[in-house]
Protein backbone atom coordinates (compact mmCIF):
# COMPACT_ATOMS: atom_id res chain seq x y z
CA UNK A 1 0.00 0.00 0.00
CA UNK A 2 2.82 2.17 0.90
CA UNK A 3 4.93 1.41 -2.28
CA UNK A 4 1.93 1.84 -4.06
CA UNK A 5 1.19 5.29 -2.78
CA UNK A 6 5.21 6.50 -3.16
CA UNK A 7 4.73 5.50 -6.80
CA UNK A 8 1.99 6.83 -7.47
CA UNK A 9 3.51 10.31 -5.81
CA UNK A 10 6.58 9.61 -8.45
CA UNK A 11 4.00 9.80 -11.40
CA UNK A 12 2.41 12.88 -10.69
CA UNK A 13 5.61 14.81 -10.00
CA UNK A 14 7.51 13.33 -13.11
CA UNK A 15 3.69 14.54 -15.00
CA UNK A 16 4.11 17.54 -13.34
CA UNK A 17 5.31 20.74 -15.00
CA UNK A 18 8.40 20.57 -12.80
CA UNK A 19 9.28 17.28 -14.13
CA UNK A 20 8.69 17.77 -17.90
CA UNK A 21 11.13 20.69 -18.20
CA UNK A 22 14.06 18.38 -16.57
CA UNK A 23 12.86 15.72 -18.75
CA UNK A 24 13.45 18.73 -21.79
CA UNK A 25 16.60 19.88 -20.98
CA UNK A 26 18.20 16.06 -20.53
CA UNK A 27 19.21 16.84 -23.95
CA UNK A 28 21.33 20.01 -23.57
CA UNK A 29 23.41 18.60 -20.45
CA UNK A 30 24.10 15.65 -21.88
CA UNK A 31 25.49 17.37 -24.72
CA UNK A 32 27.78 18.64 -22.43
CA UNK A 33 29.07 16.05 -21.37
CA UNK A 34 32.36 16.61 -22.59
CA UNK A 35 32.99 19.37 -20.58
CA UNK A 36 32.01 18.02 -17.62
CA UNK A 37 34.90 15.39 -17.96
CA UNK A 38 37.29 18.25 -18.42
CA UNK A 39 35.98 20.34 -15.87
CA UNK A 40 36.33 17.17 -13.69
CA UNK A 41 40.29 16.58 -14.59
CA UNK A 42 40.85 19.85 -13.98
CA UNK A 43 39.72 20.43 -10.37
CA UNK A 44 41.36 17.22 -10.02
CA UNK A 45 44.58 17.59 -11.51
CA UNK A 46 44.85 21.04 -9.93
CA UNK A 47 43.47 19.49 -5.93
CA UNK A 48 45.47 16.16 -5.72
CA UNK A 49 49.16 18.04 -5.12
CA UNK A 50 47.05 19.80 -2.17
CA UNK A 51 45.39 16.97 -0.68
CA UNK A 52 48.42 15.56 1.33
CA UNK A 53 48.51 19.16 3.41
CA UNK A 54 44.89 18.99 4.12
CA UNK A 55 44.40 15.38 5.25
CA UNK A 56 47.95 16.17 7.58
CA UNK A 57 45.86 19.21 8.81
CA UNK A 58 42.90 16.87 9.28
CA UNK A 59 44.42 13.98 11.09
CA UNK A 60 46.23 16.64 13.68
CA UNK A 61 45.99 15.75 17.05
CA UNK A 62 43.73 19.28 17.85
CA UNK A 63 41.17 17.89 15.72
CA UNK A 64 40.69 14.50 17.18
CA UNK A 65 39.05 13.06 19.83
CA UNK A 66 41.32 12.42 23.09
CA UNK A 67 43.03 8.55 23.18
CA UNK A 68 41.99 8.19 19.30
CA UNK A 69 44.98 7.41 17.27
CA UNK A 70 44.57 7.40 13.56
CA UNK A 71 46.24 4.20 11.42
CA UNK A 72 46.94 3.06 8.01
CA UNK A 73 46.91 -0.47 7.66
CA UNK A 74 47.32 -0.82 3.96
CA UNK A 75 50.40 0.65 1.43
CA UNK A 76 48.05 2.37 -0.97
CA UNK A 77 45.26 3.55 1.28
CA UNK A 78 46.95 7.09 1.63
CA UNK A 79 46.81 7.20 -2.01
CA UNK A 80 43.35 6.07 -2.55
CA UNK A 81 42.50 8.77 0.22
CA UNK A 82 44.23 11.18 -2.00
CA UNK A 83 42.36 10.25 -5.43
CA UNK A 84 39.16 10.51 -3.34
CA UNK A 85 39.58 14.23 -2.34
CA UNK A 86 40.69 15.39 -5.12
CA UNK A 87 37.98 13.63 -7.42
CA UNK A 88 35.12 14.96 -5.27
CA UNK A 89 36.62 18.58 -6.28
CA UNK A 90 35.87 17.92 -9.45
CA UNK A 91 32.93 16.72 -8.75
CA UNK A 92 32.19 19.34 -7.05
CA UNK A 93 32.81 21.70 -9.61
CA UNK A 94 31.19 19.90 -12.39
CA UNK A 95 28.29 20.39 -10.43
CA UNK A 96 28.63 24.18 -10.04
CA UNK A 97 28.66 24.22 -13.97
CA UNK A 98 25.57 22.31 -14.26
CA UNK A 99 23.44 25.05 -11.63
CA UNK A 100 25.01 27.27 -13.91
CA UNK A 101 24.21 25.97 -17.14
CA UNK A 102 20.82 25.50 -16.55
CA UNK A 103 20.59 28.72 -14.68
CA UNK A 104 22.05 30.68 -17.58
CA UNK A 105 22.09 28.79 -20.62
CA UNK A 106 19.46 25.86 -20.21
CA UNK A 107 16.30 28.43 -20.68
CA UNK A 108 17.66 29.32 -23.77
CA UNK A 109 17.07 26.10 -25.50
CA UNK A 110 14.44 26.02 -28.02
CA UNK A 111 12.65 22.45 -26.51
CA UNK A 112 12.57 24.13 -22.72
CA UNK A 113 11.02 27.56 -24.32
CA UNK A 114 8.84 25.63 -25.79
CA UNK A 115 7.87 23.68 -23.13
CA UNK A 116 7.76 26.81 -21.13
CA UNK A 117 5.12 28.86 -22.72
CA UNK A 118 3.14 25.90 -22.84
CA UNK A 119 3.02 25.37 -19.22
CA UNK A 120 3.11 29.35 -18.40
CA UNK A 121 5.60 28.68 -15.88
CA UNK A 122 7.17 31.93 -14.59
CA UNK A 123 10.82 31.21 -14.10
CA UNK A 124 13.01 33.96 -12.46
CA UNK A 125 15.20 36.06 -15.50
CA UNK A 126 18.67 36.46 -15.18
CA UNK A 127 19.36 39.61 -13.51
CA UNK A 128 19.17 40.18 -9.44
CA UNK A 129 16.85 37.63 -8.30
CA UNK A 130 19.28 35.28 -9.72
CA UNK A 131 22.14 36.92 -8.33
CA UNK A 132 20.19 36.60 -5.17
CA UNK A 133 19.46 32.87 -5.41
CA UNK A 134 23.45 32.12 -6.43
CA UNK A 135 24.76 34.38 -3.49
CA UNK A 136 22.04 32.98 -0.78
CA UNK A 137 23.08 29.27 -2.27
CA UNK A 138 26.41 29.80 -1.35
CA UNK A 139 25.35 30.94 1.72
CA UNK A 140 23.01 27.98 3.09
CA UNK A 141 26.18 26.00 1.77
CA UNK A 142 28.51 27.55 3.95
CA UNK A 143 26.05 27.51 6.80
CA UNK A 144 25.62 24.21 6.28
CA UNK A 145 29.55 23.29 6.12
CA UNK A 146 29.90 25.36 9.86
CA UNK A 147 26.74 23.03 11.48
CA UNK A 148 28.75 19.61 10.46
CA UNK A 149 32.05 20.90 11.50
CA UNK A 150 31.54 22.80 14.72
CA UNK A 151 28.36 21.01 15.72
CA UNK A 152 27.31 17.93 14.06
CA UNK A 153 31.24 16.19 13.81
CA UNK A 154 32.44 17.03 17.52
CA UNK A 155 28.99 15.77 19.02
CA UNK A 156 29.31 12.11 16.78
CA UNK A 157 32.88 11.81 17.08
CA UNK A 158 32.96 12.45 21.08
CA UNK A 159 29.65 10.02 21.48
CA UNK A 160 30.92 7.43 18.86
CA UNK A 161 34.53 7.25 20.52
CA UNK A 162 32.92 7.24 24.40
CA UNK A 163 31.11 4.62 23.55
CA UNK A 164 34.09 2.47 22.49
CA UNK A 165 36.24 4.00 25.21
CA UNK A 166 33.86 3.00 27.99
CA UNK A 167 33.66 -1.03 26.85
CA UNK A 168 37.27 -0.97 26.85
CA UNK A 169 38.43 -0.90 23.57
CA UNK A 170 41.63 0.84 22.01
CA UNK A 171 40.04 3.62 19.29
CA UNK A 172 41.99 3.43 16.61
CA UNK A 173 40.81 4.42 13.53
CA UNK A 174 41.50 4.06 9.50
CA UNK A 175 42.67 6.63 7.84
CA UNK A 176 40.25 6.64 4.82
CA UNK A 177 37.45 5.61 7.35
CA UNK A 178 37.97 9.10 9.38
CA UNK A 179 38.82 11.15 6.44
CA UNK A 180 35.27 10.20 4.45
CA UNK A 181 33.33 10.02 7.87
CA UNK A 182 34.52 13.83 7.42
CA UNK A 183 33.71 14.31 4.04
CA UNK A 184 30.37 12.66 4.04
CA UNK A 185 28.56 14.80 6.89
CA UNK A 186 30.41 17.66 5.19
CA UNK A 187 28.79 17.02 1.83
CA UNK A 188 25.17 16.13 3.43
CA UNK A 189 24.63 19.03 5.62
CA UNK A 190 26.03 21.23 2.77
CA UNK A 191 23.64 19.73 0.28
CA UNK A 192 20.82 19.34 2.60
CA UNK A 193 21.07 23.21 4.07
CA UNK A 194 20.02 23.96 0.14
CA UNK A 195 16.13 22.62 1.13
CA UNK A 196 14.89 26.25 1.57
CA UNK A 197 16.17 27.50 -1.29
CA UNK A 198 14.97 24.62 -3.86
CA UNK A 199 11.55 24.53 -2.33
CA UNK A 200 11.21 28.67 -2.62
CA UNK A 201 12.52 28.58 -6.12
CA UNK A 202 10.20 25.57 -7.18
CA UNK A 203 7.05 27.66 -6.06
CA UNK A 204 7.88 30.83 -7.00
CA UNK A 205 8.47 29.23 -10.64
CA UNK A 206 4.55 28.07 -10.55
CA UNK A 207 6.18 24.78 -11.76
CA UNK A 208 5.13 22.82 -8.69
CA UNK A 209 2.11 24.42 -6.62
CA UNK A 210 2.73 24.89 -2.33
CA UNK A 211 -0.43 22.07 -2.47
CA UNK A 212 1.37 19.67 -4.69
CA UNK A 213 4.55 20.03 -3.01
CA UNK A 214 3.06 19.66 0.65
CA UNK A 215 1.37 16.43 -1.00
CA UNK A 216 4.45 15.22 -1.69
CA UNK A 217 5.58 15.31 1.93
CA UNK A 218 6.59 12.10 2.24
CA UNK A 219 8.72 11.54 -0.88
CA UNK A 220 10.44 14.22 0.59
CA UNK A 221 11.16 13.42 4.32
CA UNK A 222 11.80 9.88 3.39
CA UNK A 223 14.25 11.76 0.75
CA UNK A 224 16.09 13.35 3.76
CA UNK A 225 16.60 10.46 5.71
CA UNK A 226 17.45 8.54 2.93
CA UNK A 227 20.70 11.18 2.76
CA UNK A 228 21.44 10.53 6.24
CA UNK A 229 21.67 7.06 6.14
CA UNK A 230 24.32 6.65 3.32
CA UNK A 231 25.78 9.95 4.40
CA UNK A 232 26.45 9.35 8.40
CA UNK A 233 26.80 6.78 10.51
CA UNK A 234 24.72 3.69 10.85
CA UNK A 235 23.52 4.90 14.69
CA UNK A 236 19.85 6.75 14.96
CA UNK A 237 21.45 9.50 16.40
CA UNK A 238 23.96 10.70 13.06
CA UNK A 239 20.80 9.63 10.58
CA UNK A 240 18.30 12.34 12.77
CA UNK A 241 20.60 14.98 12.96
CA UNK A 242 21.30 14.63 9.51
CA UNK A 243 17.86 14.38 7.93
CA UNK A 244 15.82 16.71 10.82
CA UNK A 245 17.78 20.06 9.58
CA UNK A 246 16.40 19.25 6.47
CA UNK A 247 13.58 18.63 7.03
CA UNK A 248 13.12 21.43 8.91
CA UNK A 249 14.15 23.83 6.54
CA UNK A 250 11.86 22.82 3.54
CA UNK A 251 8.85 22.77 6.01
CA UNK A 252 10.19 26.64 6.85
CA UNK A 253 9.97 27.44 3.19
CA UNK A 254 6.34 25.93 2.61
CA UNK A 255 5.33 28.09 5.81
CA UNK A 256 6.88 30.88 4.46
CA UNK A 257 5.49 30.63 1.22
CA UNK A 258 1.85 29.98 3.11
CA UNK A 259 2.37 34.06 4.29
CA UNK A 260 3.96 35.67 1.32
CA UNK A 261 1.57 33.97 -1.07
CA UNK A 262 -2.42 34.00 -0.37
């Protein structure tokens, strides 16, 4: 009944106006595709030389918990730890070109035009509202980045480590292990802290009404959670405090949307 009801959420949103002018514009990024793999090897090329300075600056005593040592139990795991960093740089900023592209670029294409002034949907024109929605996406990113390292991190790393510490066990951890526990609730609170500002953008664009999107509730919560289980640890505590900022946040935007909007 459940699976049934998700799908049938799935249908409507991919029917939706929303999901007809992603399905139109499939066409134009992957066209691009080319220089998303050289964006890619660039940041990539350009990040590895730096990574051994940051994961020394990560693994220094000031930032770990007290009695944790950190090992490396394998001759290339340093170096695997390396390719990782500096390939989710590029990936990083292959995905700043696609916000971009679309932002800029996508609307121009003659299928999404189309599309558009069949559905009437009232996207925001380049200019100062999207000026506005780049500088307060960096923002919530960088918001985001500060709640995982000076709250979120600390909390799991001093509860996950007392834990061990009080049955009696040495904590010593794996190199890659710490460095991508790191990375991962780095990536999901930054990602996740961008909830307000998707939802606001969707409705003011008229492509998804505030009714359809508080219909699809449960997609979406299920969506956030979702995040924090592949992106934190595999305790109840790291998945909530993951998935309840964002959840949080996109309810904020529907109820702010409810006042600005009769």
């Amino acid at each position: 009944m459940v699976q049934q009801s998700i799908q049938a959420t799935v249908e409507q949103l991919a029917q939706s106006s929303g999901g007809q002018i992603l399905a139109s514009m499939r066409t134009t990024i992957q066209a691009s595709l080319k220089y998303y793999v050289g964006l890619f090897l660039l940041g990539f090329v350009v990040a590895f030389p730096m990574t051994s300075a940051f994961i020394a600056w990560l693994v220094d005593d000031a930032r770990l918990p007290e009695g944790v040592e950190i090992i490396v139990i394998s001759p290339v795991e340093f170096l695997f730890l390396q390719l990782r960093i500096a390939g989710s740089v590029g990936l990083v900023l292959v995905v700043l070109l696609v916000v971009i592209q679309v932002a800029k670029y996508g609307l121009r294409h003659e299928a999404v035009k189309s599309r558009l002034s069949e559905l009437e949907v009232n996207l925001p024109q380049p200019g100062p509202r999207l000026m506005l929605a780049a500088l307060t996406s960096v923002l919530l990113l960088v918001i985001g980045a500060l709640y995982a390292w000076y709250g979120l991190i600390p909390l799991l790393l001093d509860y996950l480590t007392t834990d061990a510490q009080q049955a009696g066990l040495t904590t010593e951890w794996r190199l890659s292990n710490y460095a991508g526990f790191i990375v991962n609730l780095l990536s999901a609170s930054a990602l996740g802290f961008q909830a307000p500002l998707i939802t606001t953008l969707i409705l003011r664009s008229g492509a998804v009404s505030r009714q359809q999107m508080a219909g699809s509730r449960r997609i979406i919560w299920f969506s956030a959670f979702v995040v924090g289980a592949f992106m934190s640890p595999p305790d109840p505590l790291s998945l909530f405090l993951v998935a309840i900022p964002i959840i949080v946040l996109f309810e904020a935007a529907l109820l702010i949307d409810r006042f600005r909007t009769p």
